[in-house]
PDB file of N, CA and C in Angstrom:
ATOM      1  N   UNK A   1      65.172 102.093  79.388  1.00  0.00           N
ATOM      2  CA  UNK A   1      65.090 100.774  79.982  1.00  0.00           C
ATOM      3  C   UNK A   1      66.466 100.287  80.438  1.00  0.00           C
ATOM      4  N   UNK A   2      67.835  99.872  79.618  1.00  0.00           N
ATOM      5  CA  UNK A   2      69.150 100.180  80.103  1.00  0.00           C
ATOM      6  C   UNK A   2      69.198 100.645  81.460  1.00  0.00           C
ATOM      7  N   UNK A   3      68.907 101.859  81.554  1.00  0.00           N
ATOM      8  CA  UNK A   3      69.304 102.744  82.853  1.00  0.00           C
ATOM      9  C   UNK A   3      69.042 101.725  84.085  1.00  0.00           C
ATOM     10  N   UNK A   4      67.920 101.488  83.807  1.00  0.00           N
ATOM     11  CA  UNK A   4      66.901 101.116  85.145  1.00  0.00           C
ATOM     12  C   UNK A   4      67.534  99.824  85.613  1.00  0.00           C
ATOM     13  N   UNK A   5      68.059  98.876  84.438  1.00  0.00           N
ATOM     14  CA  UNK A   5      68.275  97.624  85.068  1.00  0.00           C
ATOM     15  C   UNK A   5      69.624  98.221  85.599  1.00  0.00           C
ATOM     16  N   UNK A   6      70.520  98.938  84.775  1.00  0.00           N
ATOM     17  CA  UNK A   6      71.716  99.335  85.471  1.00  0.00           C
ATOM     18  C   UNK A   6      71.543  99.574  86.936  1.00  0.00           C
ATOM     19  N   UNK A   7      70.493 100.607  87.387  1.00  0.00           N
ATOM     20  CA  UNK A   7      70.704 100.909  88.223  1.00  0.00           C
ATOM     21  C   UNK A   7      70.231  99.660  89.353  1.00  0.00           C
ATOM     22  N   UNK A   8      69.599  98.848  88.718  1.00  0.00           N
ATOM     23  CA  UNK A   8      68.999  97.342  89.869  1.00  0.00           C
ATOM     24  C   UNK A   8      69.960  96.733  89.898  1.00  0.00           C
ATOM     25  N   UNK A   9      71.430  96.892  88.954  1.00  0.00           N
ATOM     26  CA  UNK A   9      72.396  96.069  88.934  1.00  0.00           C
ATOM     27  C   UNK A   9      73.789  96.410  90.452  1.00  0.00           C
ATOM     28  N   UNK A  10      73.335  97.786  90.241  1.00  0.00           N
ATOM     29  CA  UNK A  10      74.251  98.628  91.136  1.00  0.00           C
ATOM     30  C   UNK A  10      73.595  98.377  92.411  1.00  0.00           C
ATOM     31  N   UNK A  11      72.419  98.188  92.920  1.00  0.00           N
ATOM     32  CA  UNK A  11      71.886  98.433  93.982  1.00  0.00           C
ATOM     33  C   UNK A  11      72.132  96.838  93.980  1.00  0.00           C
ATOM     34  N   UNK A  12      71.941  95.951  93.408  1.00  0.00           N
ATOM     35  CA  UNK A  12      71.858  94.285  93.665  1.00  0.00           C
ATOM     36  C   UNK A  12      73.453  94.524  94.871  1.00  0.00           C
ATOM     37  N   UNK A  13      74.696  94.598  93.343  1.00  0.00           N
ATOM     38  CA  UNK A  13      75.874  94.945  93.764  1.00  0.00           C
ATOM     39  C   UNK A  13      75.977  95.520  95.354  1.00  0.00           C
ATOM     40  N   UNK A  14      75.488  96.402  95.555  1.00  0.00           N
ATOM     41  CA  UNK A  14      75.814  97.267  96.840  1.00  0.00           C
ATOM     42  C   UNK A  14      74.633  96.092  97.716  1.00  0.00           C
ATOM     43  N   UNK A  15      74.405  95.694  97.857  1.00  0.00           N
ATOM     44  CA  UNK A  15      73.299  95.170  98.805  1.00  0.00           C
ATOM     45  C   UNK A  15      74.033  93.709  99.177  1.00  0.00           C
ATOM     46  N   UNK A  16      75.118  93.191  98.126  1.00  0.00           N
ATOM     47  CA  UNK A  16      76.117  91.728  97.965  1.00  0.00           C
ATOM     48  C   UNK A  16      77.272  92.525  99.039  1.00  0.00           C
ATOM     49  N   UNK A  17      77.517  93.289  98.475  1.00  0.00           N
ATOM     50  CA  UNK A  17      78.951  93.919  99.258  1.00  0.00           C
ATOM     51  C   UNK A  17      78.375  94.373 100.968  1.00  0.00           C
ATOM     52  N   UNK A  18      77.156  95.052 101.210  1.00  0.00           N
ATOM     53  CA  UNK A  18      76.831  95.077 102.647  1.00  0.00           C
ATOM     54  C   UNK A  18      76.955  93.753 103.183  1.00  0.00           C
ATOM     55  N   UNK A  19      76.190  93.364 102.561  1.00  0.00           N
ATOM     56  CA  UNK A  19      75.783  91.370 103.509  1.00  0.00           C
ATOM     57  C   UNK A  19      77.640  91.274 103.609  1.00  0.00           C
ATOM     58  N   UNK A  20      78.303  90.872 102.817  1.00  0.00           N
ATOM     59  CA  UNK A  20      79.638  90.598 102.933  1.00  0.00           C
ATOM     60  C   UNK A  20      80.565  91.440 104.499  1.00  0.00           C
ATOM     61  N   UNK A  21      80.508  92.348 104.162  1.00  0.00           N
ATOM     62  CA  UNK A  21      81.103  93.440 105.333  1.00  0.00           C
ATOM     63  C   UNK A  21      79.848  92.928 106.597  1.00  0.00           C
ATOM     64  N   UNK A  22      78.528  92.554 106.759  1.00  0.00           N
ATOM     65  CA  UNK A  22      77.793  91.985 107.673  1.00  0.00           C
ATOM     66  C   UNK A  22      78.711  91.239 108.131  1.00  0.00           C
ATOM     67  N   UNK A  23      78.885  89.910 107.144  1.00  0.00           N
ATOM     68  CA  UNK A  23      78.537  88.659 107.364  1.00  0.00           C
ATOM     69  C   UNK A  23      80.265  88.143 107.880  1.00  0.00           C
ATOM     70  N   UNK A  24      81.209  89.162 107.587  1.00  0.00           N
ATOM     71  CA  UNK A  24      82.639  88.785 107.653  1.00  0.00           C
ATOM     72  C   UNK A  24      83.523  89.584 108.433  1.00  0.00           C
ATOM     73  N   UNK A  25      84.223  89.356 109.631  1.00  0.00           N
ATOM     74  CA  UNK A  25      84.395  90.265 110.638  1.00  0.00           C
ATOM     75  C   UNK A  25      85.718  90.795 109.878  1.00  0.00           C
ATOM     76  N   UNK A  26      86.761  90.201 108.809  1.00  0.00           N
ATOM     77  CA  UNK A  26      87.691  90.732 108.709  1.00  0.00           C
ATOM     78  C   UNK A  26      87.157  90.045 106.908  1.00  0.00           C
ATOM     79  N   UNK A  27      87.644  91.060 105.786  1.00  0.00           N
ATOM     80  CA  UNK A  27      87.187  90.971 104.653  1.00  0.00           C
ATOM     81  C   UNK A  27      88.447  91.355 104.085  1.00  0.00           C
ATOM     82  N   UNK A  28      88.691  90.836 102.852  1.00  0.00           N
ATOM     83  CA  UNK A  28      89.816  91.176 102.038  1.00  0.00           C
ATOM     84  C   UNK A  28      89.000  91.713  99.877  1.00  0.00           C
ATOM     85  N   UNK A  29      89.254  92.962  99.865  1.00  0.00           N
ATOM     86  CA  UNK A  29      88.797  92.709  98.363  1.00  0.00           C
ATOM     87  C   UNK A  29      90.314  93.144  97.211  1.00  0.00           C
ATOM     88  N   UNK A  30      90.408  91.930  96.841  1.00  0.00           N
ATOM     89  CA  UNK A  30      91.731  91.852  96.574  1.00  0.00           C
ATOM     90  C   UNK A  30      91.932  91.284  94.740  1.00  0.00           C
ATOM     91  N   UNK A  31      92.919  91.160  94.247  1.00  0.00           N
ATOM     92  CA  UNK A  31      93.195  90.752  93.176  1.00  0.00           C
ATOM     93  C   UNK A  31      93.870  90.184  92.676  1.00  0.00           C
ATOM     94  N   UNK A  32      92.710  88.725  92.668  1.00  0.00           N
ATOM     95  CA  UNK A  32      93.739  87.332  92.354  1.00  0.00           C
ATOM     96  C   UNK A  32      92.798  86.698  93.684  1.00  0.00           C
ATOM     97  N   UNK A  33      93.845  85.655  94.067  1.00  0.00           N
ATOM     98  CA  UNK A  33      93.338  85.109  95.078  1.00  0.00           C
ATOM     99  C   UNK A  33      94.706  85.083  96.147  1.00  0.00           C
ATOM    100  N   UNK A  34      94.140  84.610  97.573  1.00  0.00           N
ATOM    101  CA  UNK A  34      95.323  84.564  98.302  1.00  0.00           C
ATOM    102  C   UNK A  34      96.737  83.222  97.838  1.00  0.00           C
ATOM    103  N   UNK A  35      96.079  82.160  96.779  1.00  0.00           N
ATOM    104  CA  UNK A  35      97.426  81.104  96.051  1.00  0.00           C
ATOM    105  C   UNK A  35      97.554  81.616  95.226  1.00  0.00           C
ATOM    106  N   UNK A  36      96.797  82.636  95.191  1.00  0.00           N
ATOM    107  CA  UNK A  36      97.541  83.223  93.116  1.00  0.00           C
ATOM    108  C   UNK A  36      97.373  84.785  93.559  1.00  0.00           C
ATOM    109  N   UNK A  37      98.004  85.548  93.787  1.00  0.00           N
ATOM    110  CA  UNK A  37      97.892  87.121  94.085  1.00  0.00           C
ATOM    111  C   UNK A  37      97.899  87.600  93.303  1.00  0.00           C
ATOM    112  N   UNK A  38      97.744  88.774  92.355  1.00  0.00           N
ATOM    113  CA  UNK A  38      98.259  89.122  91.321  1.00  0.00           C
ATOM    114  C   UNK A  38      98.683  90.322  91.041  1.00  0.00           C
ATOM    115  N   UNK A  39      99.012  90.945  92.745  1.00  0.00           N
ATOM    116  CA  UNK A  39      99.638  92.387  92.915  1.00  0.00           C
ATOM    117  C   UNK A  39     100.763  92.066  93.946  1.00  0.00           C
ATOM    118  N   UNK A  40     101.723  92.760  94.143  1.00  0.00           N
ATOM    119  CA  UNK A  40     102.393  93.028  95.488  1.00  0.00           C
ATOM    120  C   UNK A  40     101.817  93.528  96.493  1.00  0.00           C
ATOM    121  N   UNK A  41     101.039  94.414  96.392  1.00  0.00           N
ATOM    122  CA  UNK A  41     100.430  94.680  97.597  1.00  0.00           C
ATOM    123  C   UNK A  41      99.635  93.732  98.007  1.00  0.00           C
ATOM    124  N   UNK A  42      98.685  92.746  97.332  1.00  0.00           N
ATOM    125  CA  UNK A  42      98.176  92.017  97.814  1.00  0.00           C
ATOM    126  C   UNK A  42      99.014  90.444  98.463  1.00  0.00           C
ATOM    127  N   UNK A  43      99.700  90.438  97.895  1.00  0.00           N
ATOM    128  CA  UNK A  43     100.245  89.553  98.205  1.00  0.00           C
ATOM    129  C   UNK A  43     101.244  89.645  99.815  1.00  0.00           C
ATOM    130  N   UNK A  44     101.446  90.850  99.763  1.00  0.00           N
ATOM    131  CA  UNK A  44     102.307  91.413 101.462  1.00  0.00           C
ATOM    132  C   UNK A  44     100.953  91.436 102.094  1.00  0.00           C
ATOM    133  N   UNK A  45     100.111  91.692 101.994  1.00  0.00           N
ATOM    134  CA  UNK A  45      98.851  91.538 102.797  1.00  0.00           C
ATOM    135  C   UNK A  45      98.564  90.426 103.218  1.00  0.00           C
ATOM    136  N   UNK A  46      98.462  89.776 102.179  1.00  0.00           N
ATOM    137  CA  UNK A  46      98.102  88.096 102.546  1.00  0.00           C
ATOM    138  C   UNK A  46      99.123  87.360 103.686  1.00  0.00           C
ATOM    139  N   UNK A  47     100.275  87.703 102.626  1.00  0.00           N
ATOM    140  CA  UNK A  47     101.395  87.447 104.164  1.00  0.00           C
ATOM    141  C   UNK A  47     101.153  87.745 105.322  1.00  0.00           C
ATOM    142  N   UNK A  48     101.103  89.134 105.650  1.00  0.00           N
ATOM    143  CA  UNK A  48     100.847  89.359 107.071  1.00  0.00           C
ATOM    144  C   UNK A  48     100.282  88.998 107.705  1.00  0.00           C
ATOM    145  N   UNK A  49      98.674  88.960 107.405  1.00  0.00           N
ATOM    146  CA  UNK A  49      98.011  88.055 108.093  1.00  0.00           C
ATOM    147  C   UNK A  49      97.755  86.691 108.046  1.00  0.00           C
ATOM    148  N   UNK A  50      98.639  86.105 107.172  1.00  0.00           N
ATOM    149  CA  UNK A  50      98.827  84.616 107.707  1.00  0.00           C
ATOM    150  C   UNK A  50     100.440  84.029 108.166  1.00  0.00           C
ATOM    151  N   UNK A  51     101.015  85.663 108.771  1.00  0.00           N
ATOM    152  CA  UNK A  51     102.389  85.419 109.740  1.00  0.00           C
ATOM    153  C   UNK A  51     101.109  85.433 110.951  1.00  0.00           C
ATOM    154  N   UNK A  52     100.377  86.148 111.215  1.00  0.00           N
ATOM    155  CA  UNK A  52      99.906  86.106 112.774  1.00  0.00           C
ATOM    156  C   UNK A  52      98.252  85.286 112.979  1.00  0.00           C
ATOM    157  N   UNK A  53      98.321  84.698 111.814  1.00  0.00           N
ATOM    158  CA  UNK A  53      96.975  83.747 111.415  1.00  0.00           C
ATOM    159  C   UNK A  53      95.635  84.042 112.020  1.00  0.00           C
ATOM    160  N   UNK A  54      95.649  85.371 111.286  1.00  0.00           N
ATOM    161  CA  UNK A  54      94.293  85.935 111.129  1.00  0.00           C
ATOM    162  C   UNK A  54      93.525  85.677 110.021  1.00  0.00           C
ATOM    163  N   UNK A  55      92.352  84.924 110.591  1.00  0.00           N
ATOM    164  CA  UNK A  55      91.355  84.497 109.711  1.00  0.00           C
ATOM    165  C   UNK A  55      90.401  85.492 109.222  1.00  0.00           C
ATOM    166  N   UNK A  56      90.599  85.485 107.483  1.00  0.00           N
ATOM    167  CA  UNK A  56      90.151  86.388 106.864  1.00  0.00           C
ATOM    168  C   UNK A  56      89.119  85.923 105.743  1.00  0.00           C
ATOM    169  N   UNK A  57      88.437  86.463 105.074  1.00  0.00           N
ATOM    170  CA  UNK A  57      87.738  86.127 103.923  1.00  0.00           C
ATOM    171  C   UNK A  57      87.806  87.075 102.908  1.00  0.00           C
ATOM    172  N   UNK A  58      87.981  87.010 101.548  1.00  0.00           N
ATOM    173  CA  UNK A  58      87.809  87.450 100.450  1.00  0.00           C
ATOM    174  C   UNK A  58      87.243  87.789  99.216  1.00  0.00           C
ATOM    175  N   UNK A  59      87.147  88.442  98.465  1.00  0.00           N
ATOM    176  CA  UNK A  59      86.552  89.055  97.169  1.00  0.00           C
ATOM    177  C   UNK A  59      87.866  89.110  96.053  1.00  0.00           C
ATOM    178  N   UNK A  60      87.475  87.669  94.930  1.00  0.00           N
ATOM    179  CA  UNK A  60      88.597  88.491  93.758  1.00  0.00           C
ATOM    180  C   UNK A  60      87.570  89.349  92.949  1.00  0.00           C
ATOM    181  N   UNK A  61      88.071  90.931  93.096  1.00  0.00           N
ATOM    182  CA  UNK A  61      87.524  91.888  92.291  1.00  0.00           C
ATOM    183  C   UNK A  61      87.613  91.853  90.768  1.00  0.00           C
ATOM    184  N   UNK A  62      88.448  90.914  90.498  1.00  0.00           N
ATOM    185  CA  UNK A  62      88.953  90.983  89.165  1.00  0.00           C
ATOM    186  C   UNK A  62      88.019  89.935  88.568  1.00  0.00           C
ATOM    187  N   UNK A  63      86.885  89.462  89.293  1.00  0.00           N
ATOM    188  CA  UNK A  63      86.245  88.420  88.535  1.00  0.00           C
ATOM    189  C   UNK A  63      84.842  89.253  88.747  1.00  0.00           C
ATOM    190  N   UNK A  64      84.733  90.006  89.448  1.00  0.00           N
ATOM    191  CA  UNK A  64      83.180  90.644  89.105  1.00  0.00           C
ATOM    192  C   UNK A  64      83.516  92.351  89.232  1.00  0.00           C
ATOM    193  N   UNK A  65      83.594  92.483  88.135  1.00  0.00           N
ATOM    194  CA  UNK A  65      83.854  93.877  87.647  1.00  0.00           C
ATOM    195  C   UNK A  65      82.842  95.572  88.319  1.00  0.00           C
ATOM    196  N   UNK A  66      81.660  94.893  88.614  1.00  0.00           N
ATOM    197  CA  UNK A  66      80.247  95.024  89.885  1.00  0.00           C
ATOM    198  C   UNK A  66      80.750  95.628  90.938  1.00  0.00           C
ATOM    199  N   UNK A  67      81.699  94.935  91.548  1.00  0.00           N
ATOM    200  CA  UNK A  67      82.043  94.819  92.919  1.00  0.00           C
ATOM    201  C   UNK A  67      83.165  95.600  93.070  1.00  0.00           C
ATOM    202  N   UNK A  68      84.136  95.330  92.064  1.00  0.00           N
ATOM    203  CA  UNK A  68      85.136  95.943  91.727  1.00  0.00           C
ATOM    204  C   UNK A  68      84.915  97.953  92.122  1.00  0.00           C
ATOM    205  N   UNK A  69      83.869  97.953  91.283  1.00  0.00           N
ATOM    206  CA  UNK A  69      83.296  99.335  90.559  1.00  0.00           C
ATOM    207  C   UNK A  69      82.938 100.307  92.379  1.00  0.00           C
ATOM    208  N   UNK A  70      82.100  99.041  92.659  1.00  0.00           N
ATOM    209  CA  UNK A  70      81.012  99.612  93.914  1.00  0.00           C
ATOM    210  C   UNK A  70      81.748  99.772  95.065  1.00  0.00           C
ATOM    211  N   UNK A  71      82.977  98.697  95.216  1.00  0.00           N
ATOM    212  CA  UNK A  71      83.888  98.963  96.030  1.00  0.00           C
ATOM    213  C   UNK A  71      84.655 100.185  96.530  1.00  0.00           C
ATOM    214  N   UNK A  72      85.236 100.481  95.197  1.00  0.00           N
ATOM    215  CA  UNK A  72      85.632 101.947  95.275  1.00  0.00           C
ATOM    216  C   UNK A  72      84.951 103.261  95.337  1.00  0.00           C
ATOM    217  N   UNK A  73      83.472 103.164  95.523  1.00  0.00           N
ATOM    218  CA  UNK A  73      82.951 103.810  95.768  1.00  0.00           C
ATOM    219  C   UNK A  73      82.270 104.123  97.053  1.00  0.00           C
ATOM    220  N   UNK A  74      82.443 102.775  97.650  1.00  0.00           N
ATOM    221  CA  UNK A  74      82.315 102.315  99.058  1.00  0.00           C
ATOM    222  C   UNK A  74      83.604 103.726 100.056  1.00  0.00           C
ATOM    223  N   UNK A  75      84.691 102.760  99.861  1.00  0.00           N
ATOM    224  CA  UNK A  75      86.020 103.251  99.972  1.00  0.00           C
ATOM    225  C   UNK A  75      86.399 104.435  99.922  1.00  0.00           C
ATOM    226  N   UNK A  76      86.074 105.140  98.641  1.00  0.00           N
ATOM    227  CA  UNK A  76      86.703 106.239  97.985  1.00  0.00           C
ATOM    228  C   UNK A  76      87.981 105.697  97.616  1.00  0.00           C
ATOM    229  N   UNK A  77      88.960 104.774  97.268  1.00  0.00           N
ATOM    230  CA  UNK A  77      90.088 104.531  97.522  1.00  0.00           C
ATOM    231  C   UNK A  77      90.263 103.287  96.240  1.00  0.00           C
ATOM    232  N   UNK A  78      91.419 103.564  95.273  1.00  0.00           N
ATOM    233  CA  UNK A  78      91.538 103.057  94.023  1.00  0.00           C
ATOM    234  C   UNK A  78      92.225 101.847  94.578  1.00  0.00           C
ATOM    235  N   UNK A  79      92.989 101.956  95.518  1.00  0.00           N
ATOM    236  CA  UNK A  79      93.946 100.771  96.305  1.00  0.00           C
ATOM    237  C   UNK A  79      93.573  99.874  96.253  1.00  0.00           C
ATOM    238  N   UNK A  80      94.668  98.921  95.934  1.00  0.00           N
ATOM    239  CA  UNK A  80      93.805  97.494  96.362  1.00  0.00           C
ATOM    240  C   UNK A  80      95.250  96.260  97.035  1.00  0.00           C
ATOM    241  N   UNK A  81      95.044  95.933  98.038  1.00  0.00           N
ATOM    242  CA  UNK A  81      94.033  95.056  98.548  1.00  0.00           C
ATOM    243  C   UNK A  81      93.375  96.641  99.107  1.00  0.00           C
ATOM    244  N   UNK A  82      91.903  95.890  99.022  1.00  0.00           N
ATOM    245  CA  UNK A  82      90.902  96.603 100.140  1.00  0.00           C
ATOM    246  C   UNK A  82      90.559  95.817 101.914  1.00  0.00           C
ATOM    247  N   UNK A  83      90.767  96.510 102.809  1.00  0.00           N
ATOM    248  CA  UNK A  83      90.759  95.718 103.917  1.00  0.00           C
ATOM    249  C   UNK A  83      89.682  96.395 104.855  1.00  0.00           C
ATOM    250  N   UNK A  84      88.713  95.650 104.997  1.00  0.00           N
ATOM    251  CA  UNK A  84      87.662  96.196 105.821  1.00  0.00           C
ATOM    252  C   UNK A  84      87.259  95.047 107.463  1.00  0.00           C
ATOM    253  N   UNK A  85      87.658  95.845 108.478  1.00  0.00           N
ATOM    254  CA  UNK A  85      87.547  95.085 109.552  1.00  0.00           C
ATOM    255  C   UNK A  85      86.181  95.296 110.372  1.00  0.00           C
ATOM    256  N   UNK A  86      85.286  94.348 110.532  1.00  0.00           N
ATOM    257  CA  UNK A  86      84.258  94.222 111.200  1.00  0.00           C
ATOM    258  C   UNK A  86      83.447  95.885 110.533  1.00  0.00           C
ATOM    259  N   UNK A  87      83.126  95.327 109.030  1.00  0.00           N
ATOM    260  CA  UNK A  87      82.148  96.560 108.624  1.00  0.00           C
ATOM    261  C   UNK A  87      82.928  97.920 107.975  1.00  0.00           C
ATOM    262  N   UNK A  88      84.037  98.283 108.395  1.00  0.00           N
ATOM    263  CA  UNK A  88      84.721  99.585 108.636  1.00  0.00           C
ATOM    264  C   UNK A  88      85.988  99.431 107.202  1.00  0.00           C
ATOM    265  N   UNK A  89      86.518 100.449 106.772  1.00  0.00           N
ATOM    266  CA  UNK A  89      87.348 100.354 106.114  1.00  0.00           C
ATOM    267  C   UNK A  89      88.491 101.119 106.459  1.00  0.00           C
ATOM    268  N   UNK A  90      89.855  99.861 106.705  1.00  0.00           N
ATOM    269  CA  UNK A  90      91.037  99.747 107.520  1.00  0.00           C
ATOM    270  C   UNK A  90      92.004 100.950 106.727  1.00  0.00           C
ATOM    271  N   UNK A  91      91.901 100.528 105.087  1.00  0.00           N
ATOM    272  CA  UNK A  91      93.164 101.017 104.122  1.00  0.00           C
ATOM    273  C   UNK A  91      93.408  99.713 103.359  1.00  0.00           C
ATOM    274  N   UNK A  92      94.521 100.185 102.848  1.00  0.00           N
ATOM    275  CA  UNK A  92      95.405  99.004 102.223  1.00  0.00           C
ATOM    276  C   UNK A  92      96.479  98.384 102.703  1.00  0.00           C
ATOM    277  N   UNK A  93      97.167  97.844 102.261  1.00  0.00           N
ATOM    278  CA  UNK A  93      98.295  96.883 102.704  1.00  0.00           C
ATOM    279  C   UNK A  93      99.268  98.002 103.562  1.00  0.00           C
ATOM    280  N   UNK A  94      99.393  99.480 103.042  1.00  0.00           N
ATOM    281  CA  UNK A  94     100.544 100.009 104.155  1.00  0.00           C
ATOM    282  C   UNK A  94      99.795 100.101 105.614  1.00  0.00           C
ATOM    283  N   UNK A  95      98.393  99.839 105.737  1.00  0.00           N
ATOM    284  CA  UNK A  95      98.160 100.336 107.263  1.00  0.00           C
ATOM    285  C   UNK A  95      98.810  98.794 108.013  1.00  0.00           C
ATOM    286  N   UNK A  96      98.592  97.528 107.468  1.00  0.00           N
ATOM    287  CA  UNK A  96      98.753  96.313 107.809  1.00  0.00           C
ATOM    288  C   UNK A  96     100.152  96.191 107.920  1.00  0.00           C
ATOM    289  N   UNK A  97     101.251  97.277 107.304  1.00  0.00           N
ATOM    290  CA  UNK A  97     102.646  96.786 106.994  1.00  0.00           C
ATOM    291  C   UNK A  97     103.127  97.983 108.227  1.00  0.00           C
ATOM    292  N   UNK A  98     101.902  99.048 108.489  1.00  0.00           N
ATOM    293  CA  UNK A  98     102.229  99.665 109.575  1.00  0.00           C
ATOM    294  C   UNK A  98     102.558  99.368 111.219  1.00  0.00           C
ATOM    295  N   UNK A  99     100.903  98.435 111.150  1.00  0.00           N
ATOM    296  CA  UNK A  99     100.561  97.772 112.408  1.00  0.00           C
ATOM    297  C   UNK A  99     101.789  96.565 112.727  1.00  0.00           C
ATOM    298  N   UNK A 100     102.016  95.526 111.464  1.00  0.00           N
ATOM    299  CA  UNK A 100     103.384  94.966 112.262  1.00  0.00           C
ATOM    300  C   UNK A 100     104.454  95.252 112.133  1.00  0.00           C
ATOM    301  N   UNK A 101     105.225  96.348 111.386  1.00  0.00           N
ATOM    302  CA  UNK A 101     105.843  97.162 112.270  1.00  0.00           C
ATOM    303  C   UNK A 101     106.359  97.891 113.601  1.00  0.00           C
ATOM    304  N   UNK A 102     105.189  98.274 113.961  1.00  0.00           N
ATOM    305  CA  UNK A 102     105.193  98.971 114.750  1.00  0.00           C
ATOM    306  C   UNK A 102     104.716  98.211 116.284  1.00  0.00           C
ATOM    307  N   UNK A 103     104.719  96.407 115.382  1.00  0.00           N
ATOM    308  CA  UNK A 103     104.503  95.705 116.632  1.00  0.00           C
ATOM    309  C   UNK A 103     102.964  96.229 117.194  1.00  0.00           C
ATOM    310  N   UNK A 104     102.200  96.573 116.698  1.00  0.00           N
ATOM    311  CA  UNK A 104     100.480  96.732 117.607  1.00  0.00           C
ATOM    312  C   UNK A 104      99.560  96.171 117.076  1.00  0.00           C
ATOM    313  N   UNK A 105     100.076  95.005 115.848  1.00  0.00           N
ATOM    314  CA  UNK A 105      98.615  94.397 114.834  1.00  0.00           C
ATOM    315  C   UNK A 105      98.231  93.259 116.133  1.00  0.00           C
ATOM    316  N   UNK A 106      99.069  92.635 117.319  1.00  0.00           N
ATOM    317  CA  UNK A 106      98.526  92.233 117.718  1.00  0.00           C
ATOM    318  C   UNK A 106      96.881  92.836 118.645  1.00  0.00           C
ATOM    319  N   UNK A 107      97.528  94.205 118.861  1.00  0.00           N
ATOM    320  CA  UNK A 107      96.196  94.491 119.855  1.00  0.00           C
ATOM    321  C   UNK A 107      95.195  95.344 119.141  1.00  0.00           C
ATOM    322  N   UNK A 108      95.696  95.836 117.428  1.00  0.00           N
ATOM    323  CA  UNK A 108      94.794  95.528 116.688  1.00  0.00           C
ATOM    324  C   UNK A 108      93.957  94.664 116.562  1.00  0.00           C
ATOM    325  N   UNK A 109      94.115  93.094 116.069  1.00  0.00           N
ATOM    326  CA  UNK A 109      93.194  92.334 115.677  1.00  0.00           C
ATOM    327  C   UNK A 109      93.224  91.412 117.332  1.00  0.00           C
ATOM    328  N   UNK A 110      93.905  92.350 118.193  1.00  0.00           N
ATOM    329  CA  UNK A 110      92.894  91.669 119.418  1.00  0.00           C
ATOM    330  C   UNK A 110      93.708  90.071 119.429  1.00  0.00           C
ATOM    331  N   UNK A 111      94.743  90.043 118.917  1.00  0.00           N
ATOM    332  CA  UNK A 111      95.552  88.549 118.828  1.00  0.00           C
ATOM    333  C   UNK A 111      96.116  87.901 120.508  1.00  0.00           C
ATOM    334  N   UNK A 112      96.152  86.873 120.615  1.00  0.00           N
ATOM    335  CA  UNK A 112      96.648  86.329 121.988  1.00  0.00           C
ATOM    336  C   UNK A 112      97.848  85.812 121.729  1.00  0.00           C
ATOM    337  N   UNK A 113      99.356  86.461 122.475  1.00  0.00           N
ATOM    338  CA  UNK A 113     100.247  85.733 122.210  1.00  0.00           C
ATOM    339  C   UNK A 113     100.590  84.649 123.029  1.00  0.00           C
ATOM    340  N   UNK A 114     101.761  83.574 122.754  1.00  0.00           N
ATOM    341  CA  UNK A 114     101.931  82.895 123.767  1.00  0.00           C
ATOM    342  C   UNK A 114     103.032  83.115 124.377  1.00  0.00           C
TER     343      UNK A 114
END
């Protein structure tokens, strides 16, 4: 009996995390929040995209352990921040520390300069 709800728990889980990646063109699953970070990587993430004020939405993983779990299984990828753009999964904070770098997060996220 265990098993079974486990496994309704995992499928609930994975069915929260689709709608999310649906429902959010740019997604952050991260740890902490963006006023309280509670990694460096997340926190250079957060930066970046609110140097070029890209509107994002988030998951603290550290409060549903579920999501946490299913995430990385999503992913394959222990990293965190997790950054998934319109459905897809981007990387972590070095692809974001790549793109402005290298000066192209604007035509990444499709940004308009002035």
């Amino acid at each position: 009996m265990l098993k079974i709800i486990s496994n309704v728990l995992q499928d609930n889980t994975l069915n929260i995390i689709k709608e999310q990646l649906k429902s959010y063109p740019i997604i952050l699953y991260i740890n902490g929040t963006p006023d309280h970070p509670l990694c460096p990587n997340t926190s250079n993430a957060i930066k970046i995209l609110e140097k070029y004020k890209i509107s994002y939405n988030y998951v603290d993983v550290l409060h549903n352990i579920s999501i946490l779990r299913e995430i990385i299984n999503i992913s394959h990828s222990r990293n965190f921040p997790q950054i998934f753009i319109q459905g897809e999964f981007l990387g972590s904070t070095d692809i974001l520390l790549k793109l402005h770098l290298s000066q192209n997060i604007h035509e990444f996220f499709d940004i308009k300069t002035s």
